[in-house]
Protein backbone atom coordinates (compact mmCIF):
# COMPACT_ATOMS: atom_id res chain seq x y z
CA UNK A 1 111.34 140.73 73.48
CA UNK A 2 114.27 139.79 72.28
CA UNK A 3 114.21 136.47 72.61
CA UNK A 4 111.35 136.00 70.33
CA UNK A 5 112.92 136.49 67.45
CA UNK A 6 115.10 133.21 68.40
CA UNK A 7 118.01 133.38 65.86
CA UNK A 8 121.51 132.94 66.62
CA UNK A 9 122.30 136.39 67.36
CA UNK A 10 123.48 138.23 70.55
CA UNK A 11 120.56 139.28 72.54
CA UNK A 12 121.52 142.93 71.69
CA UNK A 13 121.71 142.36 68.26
CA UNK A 14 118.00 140.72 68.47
CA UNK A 15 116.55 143.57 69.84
CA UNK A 16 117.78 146.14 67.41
CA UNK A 17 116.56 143.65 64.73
CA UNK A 18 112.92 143.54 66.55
CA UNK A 19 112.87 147.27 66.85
CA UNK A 20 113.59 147.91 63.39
CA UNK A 21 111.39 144.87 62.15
CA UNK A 22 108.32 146.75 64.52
CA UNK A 23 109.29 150.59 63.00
CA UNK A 24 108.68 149.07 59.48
CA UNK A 25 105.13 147.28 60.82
CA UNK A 26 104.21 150.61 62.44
CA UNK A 27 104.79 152.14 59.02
CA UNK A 28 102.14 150.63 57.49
CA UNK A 29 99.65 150.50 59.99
CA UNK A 30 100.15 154.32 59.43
CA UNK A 31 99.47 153.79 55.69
CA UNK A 32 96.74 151.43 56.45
CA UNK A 33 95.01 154.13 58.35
CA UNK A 34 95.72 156.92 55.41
CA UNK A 35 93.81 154.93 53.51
CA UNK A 36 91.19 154.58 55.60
CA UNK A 37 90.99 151.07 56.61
CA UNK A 38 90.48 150.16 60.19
CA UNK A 39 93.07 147.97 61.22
CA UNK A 40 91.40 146.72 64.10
CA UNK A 41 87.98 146.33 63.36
CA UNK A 42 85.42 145.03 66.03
CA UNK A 43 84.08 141.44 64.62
CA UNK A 44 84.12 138.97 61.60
CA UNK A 45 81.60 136.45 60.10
CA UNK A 46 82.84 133.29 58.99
CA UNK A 47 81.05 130.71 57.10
CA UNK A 48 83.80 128.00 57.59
CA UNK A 49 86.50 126.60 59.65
CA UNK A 50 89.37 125.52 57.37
CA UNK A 51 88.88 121.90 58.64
CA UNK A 52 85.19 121.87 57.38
CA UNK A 53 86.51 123.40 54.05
CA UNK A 54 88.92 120.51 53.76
CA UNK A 55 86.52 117.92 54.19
CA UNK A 56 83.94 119.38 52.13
CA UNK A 57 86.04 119.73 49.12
CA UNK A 58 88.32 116.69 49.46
CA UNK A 59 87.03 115.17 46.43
CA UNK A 60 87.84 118.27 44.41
CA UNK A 61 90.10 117.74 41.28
CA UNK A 62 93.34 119.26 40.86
CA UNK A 63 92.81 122.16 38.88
CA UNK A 64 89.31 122.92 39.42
CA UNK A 65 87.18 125.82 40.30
CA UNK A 66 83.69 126.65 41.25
CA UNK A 67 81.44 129.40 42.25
CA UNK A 68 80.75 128.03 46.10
CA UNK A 69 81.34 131.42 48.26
CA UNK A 70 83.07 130.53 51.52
CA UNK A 71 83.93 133.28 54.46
CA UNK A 72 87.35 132.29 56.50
CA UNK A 73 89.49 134.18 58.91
CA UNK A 74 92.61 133.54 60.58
CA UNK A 75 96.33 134.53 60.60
CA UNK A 76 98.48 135.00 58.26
CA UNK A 77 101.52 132.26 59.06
CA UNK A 78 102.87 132.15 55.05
CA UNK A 79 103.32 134.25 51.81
CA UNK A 80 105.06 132.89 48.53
CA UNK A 81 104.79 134.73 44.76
CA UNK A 82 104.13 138.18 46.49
CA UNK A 83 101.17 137.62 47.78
CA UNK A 84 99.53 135.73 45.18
CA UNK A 85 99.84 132.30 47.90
CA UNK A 86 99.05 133.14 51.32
CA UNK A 87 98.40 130.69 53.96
CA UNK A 88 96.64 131.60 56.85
CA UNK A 89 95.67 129.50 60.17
CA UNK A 90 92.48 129.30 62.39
CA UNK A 91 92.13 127.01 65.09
CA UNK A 92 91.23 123.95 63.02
CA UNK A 93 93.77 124.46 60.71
CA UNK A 94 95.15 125.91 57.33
CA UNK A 95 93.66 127.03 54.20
CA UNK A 96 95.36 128.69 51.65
CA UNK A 97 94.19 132.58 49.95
CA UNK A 98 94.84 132.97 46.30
CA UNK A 99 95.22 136.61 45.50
CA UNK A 100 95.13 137.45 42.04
CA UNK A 101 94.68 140.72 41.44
CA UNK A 102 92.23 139.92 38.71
CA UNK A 103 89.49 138.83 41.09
CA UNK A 104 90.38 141.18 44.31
CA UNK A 105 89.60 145.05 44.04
CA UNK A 106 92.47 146.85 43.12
CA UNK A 107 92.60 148.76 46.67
CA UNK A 108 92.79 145.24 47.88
CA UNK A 109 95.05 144.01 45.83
CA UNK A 110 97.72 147.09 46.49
CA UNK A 111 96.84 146.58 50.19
CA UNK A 112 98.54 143.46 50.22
CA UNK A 113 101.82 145.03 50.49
CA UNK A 114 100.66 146.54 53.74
CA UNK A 115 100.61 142.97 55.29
CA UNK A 116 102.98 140.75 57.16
CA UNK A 117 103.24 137.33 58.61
CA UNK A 118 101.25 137.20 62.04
CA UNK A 119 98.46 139.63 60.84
CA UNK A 120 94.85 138.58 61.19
CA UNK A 121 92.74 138.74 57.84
CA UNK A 122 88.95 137.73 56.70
CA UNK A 123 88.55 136.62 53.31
CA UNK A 124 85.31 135.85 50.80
CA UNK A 125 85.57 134.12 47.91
CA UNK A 126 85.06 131.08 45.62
CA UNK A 127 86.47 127.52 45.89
CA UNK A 128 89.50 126.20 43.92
CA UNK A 129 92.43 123.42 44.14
CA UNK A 130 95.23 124.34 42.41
CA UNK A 131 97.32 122.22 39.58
CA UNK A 132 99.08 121.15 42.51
CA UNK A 133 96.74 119.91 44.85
CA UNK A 134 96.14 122.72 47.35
CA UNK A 135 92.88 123.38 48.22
CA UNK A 136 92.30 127.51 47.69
CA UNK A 137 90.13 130.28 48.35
CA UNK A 138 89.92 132.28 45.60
CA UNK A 139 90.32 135.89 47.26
CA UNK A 140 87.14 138.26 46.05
CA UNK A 141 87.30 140.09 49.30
CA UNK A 142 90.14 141.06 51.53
CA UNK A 143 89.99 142.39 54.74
CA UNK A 144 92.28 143.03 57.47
CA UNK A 145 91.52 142.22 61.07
CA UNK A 146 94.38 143.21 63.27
CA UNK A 147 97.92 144.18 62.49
CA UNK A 148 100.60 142.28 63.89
CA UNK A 149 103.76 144.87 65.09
CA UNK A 150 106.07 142.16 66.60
CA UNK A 151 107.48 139.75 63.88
CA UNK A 152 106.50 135.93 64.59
CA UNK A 153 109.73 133.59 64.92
CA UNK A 154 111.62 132.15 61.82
CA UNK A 155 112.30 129.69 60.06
CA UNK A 156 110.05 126.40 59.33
CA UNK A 157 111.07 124.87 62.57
CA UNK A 158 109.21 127.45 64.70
CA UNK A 159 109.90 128.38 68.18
CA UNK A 160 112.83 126.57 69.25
CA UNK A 161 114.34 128.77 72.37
CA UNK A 162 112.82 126.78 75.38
CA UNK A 163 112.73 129.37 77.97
CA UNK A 164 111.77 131.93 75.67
CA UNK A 165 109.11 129.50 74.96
CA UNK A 166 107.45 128.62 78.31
CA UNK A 167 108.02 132.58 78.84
CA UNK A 168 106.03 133.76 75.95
CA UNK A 169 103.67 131.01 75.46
CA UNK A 170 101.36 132.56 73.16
CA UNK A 171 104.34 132.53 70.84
CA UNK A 172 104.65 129.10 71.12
CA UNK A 173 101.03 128.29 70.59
CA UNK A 174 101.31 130.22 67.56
CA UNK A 175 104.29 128.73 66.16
CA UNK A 176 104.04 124.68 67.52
CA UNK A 177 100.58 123.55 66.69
CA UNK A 178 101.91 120.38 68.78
CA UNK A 179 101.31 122.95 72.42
CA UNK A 180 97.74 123.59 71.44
CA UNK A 181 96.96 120.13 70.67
CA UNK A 182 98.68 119.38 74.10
CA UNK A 183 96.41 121.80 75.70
CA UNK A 184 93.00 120.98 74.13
CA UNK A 185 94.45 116.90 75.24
CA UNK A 186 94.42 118.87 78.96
CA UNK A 187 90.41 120.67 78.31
CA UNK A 188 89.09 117.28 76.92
CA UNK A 189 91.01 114.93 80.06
CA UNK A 190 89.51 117.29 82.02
CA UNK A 191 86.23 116.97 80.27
CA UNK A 192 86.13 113.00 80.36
CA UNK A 193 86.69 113.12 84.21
CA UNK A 194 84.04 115.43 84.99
CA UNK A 195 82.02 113.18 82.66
CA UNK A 196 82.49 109.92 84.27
CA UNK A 197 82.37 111.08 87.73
CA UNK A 198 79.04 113.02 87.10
CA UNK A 199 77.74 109.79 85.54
CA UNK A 200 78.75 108.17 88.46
CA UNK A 201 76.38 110.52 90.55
CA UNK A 202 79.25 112.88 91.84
CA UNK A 203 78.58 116.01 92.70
CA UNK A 204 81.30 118.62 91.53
CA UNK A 205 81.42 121.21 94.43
CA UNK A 206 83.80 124.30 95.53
CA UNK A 207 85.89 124.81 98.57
CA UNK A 208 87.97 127.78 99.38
CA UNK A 209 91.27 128.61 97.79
CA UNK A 210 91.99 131.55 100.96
CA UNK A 211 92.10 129.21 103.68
CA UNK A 212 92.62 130.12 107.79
CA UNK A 213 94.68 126.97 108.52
CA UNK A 214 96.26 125.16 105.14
CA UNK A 215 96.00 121.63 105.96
CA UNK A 216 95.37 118.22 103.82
CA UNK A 217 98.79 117.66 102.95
CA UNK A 218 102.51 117.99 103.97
CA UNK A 219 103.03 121.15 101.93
CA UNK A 220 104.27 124.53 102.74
CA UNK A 221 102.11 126.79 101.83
CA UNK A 222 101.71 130.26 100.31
CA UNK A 223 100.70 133.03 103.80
CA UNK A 224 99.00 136.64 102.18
CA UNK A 225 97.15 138.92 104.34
CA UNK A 226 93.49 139.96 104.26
CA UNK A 227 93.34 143.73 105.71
CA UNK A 228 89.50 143.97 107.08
CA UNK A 229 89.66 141.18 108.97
CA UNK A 230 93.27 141.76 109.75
CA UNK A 231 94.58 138.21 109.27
CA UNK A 232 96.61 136.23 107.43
CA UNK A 233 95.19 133.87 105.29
CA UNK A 234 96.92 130.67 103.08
CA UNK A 235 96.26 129.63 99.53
CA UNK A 236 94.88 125.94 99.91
CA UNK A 237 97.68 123.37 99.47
CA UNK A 238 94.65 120.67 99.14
CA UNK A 239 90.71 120.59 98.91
CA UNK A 240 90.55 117.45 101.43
CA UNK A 241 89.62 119.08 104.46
CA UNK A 242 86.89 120.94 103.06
CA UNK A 243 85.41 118.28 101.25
CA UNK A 244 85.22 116.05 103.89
CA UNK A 245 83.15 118.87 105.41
CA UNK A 246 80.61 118.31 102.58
CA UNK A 247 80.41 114.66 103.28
CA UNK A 248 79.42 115.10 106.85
CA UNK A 249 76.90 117.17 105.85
CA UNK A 250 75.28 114.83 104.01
CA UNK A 251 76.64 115.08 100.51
CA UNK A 252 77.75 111.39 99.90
CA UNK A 253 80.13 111.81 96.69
CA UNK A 254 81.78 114.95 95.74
CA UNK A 255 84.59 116.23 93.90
CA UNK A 256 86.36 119.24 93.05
CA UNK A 257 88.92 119.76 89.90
CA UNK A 258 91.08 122.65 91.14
CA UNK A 259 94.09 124.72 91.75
CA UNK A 260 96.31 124.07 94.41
CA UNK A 261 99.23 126.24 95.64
CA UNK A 262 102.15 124.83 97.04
CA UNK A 263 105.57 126.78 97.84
CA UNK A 264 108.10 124.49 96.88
CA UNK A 265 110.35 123.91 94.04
CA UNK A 266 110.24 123.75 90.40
CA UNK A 267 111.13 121.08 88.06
CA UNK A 268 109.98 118.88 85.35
CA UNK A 269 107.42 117.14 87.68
CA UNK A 270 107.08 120.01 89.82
CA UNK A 271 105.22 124.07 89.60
CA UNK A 272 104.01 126.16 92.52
CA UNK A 273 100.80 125.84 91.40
CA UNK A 274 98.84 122.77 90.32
CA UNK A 275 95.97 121.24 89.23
CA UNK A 276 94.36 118.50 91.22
CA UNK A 277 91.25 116.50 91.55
CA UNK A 278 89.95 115.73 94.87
CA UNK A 279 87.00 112.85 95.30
CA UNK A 280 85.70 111.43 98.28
CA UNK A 281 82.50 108.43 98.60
CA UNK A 282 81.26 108.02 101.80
CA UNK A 283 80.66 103.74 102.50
CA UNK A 284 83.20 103.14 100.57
CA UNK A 285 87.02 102.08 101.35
CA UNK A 286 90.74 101.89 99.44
CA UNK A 287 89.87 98.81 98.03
CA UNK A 288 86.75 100.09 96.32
CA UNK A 289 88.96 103.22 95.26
CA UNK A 290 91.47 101.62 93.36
CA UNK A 291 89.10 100.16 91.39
CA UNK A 292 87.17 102.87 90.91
CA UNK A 293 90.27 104.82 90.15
CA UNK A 294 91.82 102.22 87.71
CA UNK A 295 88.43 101.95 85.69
CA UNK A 296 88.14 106.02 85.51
CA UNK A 297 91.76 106.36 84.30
CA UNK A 298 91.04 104.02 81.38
CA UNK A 299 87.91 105.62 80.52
CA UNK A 300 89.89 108.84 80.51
CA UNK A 301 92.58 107.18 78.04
CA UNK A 302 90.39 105.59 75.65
CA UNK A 303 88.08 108.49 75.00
CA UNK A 304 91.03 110.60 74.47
CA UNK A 305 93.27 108.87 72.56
CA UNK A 306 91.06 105.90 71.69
CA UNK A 307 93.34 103.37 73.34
CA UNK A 308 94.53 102.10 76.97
CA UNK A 309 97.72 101.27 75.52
CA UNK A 310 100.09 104.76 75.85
CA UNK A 311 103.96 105.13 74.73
CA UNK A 312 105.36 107.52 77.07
CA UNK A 313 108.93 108.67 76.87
CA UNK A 314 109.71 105.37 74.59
CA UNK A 315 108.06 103.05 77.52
CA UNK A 316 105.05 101.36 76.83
CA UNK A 317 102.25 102.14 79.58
CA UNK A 318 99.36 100.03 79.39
CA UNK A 319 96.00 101.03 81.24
CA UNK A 320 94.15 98.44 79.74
CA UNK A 321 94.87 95.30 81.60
CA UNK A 322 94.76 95.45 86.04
CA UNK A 323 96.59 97.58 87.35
CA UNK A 324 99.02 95.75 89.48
CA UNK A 325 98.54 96.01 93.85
CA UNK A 326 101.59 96.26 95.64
CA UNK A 327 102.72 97.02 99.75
CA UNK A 328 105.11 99.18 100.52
CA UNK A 329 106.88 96.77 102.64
CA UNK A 330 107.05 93.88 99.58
CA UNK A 331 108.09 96.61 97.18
CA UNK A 332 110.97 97.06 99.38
CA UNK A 333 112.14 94.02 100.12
CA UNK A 334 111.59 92.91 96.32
CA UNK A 335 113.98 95.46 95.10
CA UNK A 336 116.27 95.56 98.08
CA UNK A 337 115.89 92.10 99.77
CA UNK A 338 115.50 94.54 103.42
CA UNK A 339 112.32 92.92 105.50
CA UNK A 340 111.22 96.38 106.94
CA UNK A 341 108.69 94.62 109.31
CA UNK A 342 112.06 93.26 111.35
CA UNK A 343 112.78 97.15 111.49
CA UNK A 344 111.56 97.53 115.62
CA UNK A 345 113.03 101.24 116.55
CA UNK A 346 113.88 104.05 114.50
CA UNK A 347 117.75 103.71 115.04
CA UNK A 348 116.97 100.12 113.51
CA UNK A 349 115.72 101.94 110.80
CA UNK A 350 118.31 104.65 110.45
CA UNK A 351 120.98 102.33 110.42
CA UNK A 352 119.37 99.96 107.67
CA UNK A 353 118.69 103.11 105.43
CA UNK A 354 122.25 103.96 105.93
CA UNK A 355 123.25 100.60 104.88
CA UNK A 356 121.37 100.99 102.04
CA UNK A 357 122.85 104.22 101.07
CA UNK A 358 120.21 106.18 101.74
CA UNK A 359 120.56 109.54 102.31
CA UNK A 360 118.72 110.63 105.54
CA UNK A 361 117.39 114.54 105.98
CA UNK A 362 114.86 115.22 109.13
CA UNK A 363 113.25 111.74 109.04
CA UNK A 364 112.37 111.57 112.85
CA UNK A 365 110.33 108.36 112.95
CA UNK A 366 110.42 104.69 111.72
CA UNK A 367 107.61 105.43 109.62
CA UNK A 368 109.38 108.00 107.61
CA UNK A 369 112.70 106.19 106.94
CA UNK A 370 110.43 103.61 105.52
CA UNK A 371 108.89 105.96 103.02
CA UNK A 372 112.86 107.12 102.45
CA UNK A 373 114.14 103.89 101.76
CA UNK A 374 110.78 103.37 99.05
CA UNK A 375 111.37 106.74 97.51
CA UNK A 376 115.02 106.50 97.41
CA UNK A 377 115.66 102.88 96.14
CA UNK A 378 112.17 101.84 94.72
CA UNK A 379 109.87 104.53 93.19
CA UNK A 380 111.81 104.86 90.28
CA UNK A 381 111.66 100.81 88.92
CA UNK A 382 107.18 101.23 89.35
CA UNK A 383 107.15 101.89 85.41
CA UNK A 384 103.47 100.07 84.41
CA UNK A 385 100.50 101.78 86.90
CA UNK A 386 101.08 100.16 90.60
CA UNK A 387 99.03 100.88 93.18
CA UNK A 388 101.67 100.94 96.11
CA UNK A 389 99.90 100.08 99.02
CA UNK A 390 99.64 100.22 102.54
CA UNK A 391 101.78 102.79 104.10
CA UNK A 392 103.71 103.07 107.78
CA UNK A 393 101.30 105.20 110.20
CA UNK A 394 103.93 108.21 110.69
CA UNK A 395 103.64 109.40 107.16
CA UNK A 396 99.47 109.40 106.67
CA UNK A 397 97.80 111.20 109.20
CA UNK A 398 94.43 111.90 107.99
CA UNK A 399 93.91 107.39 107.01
CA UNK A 400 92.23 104.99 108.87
CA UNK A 401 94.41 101.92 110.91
CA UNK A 402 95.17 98.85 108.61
CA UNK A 403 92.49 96.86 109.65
CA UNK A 404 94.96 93.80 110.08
CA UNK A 405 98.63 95.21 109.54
CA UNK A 406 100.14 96.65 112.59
CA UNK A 407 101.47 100.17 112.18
CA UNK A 408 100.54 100.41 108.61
CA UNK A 409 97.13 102.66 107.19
CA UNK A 410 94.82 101.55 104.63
CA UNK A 411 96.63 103.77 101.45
CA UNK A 412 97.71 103.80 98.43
CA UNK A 413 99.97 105.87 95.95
CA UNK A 414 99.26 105.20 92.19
CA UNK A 415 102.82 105.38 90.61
CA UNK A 416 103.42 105.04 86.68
CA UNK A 417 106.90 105.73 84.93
CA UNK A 418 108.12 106.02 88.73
CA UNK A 419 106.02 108.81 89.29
CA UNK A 420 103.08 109.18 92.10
CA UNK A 421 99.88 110.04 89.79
CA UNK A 422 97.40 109.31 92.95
CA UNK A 423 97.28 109.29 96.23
CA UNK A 424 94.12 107.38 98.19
CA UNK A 425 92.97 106.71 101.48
CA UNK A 426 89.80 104.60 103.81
CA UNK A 427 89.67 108.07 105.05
CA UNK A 428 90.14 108.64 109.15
CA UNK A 429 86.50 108.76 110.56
CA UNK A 430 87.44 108.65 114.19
CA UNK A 431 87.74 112.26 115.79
CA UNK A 432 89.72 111.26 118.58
CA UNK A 433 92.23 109.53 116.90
CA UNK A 434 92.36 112.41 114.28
CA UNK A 435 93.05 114.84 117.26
CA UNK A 436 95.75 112.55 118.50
CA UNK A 437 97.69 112.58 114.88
CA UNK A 438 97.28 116.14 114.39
CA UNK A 439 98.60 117.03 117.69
CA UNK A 440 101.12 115.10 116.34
CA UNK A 441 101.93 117.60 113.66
CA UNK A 442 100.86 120.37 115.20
CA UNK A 443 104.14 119.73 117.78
CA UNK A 444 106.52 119.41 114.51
CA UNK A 445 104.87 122.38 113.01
CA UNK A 446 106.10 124.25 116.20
CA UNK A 447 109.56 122.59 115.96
CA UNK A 448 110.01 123.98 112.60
CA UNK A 449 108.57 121.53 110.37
CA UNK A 450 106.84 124.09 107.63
CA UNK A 451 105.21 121.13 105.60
CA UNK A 452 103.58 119.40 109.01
CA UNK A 453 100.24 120.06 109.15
CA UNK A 454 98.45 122.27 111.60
CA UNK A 455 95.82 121.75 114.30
CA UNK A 456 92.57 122.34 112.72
CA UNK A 457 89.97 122.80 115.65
CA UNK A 458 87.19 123.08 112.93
CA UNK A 459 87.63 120.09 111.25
CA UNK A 460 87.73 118.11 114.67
CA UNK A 461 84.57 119.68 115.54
CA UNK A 462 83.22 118.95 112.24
CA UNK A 463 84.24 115.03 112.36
CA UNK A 464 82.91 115.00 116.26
CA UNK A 465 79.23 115.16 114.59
CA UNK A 466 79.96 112.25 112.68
CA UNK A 467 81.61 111.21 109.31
CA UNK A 468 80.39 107.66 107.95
CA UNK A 469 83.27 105.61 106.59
CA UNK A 470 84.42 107.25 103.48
CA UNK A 471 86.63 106.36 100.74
CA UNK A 472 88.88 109.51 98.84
CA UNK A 473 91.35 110.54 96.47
CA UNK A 474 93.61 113.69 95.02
CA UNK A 475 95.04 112.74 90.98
CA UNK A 476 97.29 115.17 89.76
CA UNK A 477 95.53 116.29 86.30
CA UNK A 478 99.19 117.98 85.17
CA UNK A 479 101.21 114.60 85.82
CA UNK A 480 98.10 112.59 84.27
CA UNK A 481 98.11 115.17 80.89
CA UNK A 482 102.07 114.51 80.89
CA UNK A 483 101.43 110.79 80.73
CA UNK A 484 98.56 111.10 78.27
CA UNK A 485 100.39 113.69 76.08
CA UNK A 486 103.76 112.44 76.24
CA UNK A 487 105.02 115.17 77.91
CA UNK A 488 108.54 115.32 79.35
CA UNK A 489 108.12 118.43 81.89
CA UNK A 490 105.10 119.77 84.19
CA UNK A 491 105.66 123.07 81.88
CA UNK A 492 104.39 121.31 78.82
CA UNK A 493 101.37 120.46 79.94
CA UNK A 494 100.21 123.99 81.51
CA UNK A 495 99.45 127.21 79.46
CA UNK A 496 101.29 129.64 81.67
CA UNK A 497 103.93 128.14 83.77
CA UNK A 498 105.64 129.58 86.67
CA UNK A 499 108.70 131.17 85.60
CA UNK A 500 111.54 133.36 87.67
CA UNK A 501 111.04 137.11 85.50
CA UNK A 502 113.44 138.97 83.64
CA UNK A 503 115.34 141.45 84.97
CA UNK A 504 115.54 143.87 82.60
CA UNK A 505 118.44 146.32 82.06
């Protein structure tokens, strides 16, 4: 723990200062219980939130009183004039206590000693704004409902270590207000999607996370092993294959919001696992999808924030006008001047990338430098949403032929601040052709491609009964809460991110 107490101090230092800081708290718990309080009772009535005081009251002159009993609760975050001030939170906000001891029994009153910042107390008493504006309880009734015994972080500025942070989060909720309001800005995005899809006669469904083959995406995945059956089993790196189950059963629009479990890297747009939503529409194709997709996203914005026009990291994103359509192939060649459709072989391609300076890893088909040269010397400049569309054939295995452009599939990414937010198809209805592509990755899987995807006999089976055309899409909720939040890293926007543990000495 010693990073919680976040002061300048060697780490050594901190944790002799936390230990001694705890000895004194476990003190008076001791005395508390001498005394025969419970320090840990089992519930609390309220009356009010301090929000719903506050707006109740705001009319009340400085200096006033009356005889309006109120019930609040929360933790104790403040303490001037021993004791007499005390400021304590609850979810809505902050009200303060005033403590005289002419109004508080006097085993109250001498209890108050016994407290410290981060304990949980339940007060009654009677409204009053001070001479100096601050709305007040006037404390008739004190009691205590848990005693903290680690001291909270100090100093006004709150929780400032950043890995300490992400590593005790509940810390940081306590201390930064700004990370709950991030996270309720997460419950309610998630709440407006769920709301506009179900309007839009969705169904919200749920598929597996233990999967037998992990396929959907070019991911490597997470392997465990279940012992009755005696088989290893993968934590799903996407909900796609399942949910296209659902539609050729005869469910025509689903969706599932869920976790998915990748084994890759961390970084600020990056955690092992993620939230994602997964939709698919059978009749419908990519064109219908993006603008289904670019009228949910503004829904989402303007019911949360009550605008389409967002600031995010000092750039102005605007999801109120059309979202602009873009191929891959004209995004190339506007930022690059390189035609890509002159591109015949893949040692064309190779030596164009190289040209480019593009650094080449295991791309083994045209198709794939493509995609390097767009990540490499394009995705960065898509700043305002941009549906990038059409993509080569190599890279998009489970998406239906370009109805008109040779070697290309009917796709699209959504990208905003050069990041991928979306990712959409006219989803593959053909079973043979879906056989053919996923031999395809089946033989790279074998070669030692981890993030190909593997040969799913099921799903082939499933398609060979029939699956009408369909239209679908995976948004990254995480990547859409950074945008909406203005939130620099992944780690911002989720509670409990993954993070490497401490080794402790």
């Amino acid at each position: 723990m010693s990073k919680v107490v976040g002061n300048s101090e060697t780490p050594k230092q901190e944790e002799m200062d936390v230990s001694k800081l705890k000895a004194d708290r476990l003190k008076k718990l001791g005395q508390l219980k001498e005394l025969g309080i419970n320090p840990y009772p089992y519930k609390f009535e309220r009356s009010h939130l301090a929000s719903q005081l506050h707006e109740i009251y705001k009319e009340m002159p400085k200096g006033s009183e009356n005889e309006d009993q109120v019930t609040v609760c929360g933790r104790i975050m403040n303490s001037r004039n021993n004791w007499l001030f005390t400021d304590i939170h609850d979810d809505s906000g902050k009200i303060q206590l005033f403590c005289h001891k002419d109004s508080l029994p006097e085993e109250q009153f001498n209890m108050l000693k016994l407290l410290d910042k981060g304990d949980f107390v339940g007060c009654t008493g009677t409204m009053k704004r001070t001479p100096a504006g601050e709305l007040s309880v006037r404390a008739k009734n004190l009691v205590i409902l848990s005693k903290s015994l680690l001291p909270l972080p100090d100093g006004w500025e709150g929780f400032t270590d950043v890995e300490a942070r992400y590593r005790h989060r509940y810390v940081d909720m306590i201390t930064n207000p700004e990370v709950r309001d991030t996270l309720r800005k997460r419950s309610l995005t998630i709440r407006h999607m769920r709301n506009f899809l179900d309007d839009h006669g969705y169904l919200e469904v749920e598929t597996p996370t233990l999967q037998v083959e992990a396929g959907g995406a070019d991911a490597r995945p997470f392997v465990t092993h279940h012992n009755a059956l005696d088989i290893d089993l993968y934590l799903r790196i996407a909900t796609e294959l399942h949910l296209k189950r659902m539609i050729i059963g005869g469910m025509e629009r689903v969706y599932e919001i869920g976790r998915i479990f990748r084994n890759e890297g961390i970084s600020t747009r990056h955690n092992p696992e993620f939230t994602m939503l997964e939709m698919y529409c059978a009749y419908g194709d990519y064109n219908q999808l993006m603008d289904f997709t670019e009228e949910m996203l503004r829904y989402i914005a303007e019911k949360l924030l009550g605008t389409a026009e967002l600031v995010y990291q000092g750039k102005n994103i605007s999801f109120a006008k059309p979202f602009r359509r873009l191929r891959m192939a004209d995004a190339i060649k506007e930022v690059t001047g390189l035609d890509v459709s002159t591109l015949k072989t893949l040692e064309e391609a190779k030596a164009a990338a190289l040209k480019l300076g593009v650094e080449l890893e295991n791309e083994d088909s045209r198709g794939h430098i493509i995609n390097a040269i767009f990540e490499s010397k394009v995705e960065h400049t898509l700043i305002e949403p941009t549906f990038l569309m059409d993509h080569p054939v190599e890279i998009s295995p489970l998406t239906k032929i370009h109805r008109t452009n040779e070697g290309e599939v009917e796709r699209f990414e959504l990208f905003v601040y050069g990041r991928e937010l979306a990712n959409g198809y006219s989803e593959l209805s053909d079973p043979q052709d879906q056989r053919e592509r996923l031999e395809e990755q089946a033989k790279k899987k074998a070669a030692g491609n981890e993030e190909a995807m593997p040969l799913d006999l099921d799903f082939i089976m499933a398609m060979e009964y029939g699956m009408p055309p369909t239209m679908g899409i995976g948004i990254g909720i995480d990547r859409l809460v950074m945008l909406l939040t203005d939130s620099a890293s992944i780690r911002d926007v989720i509670a409990f991110p993954t993070m490497k543990p401490i080794k402790h000495q």
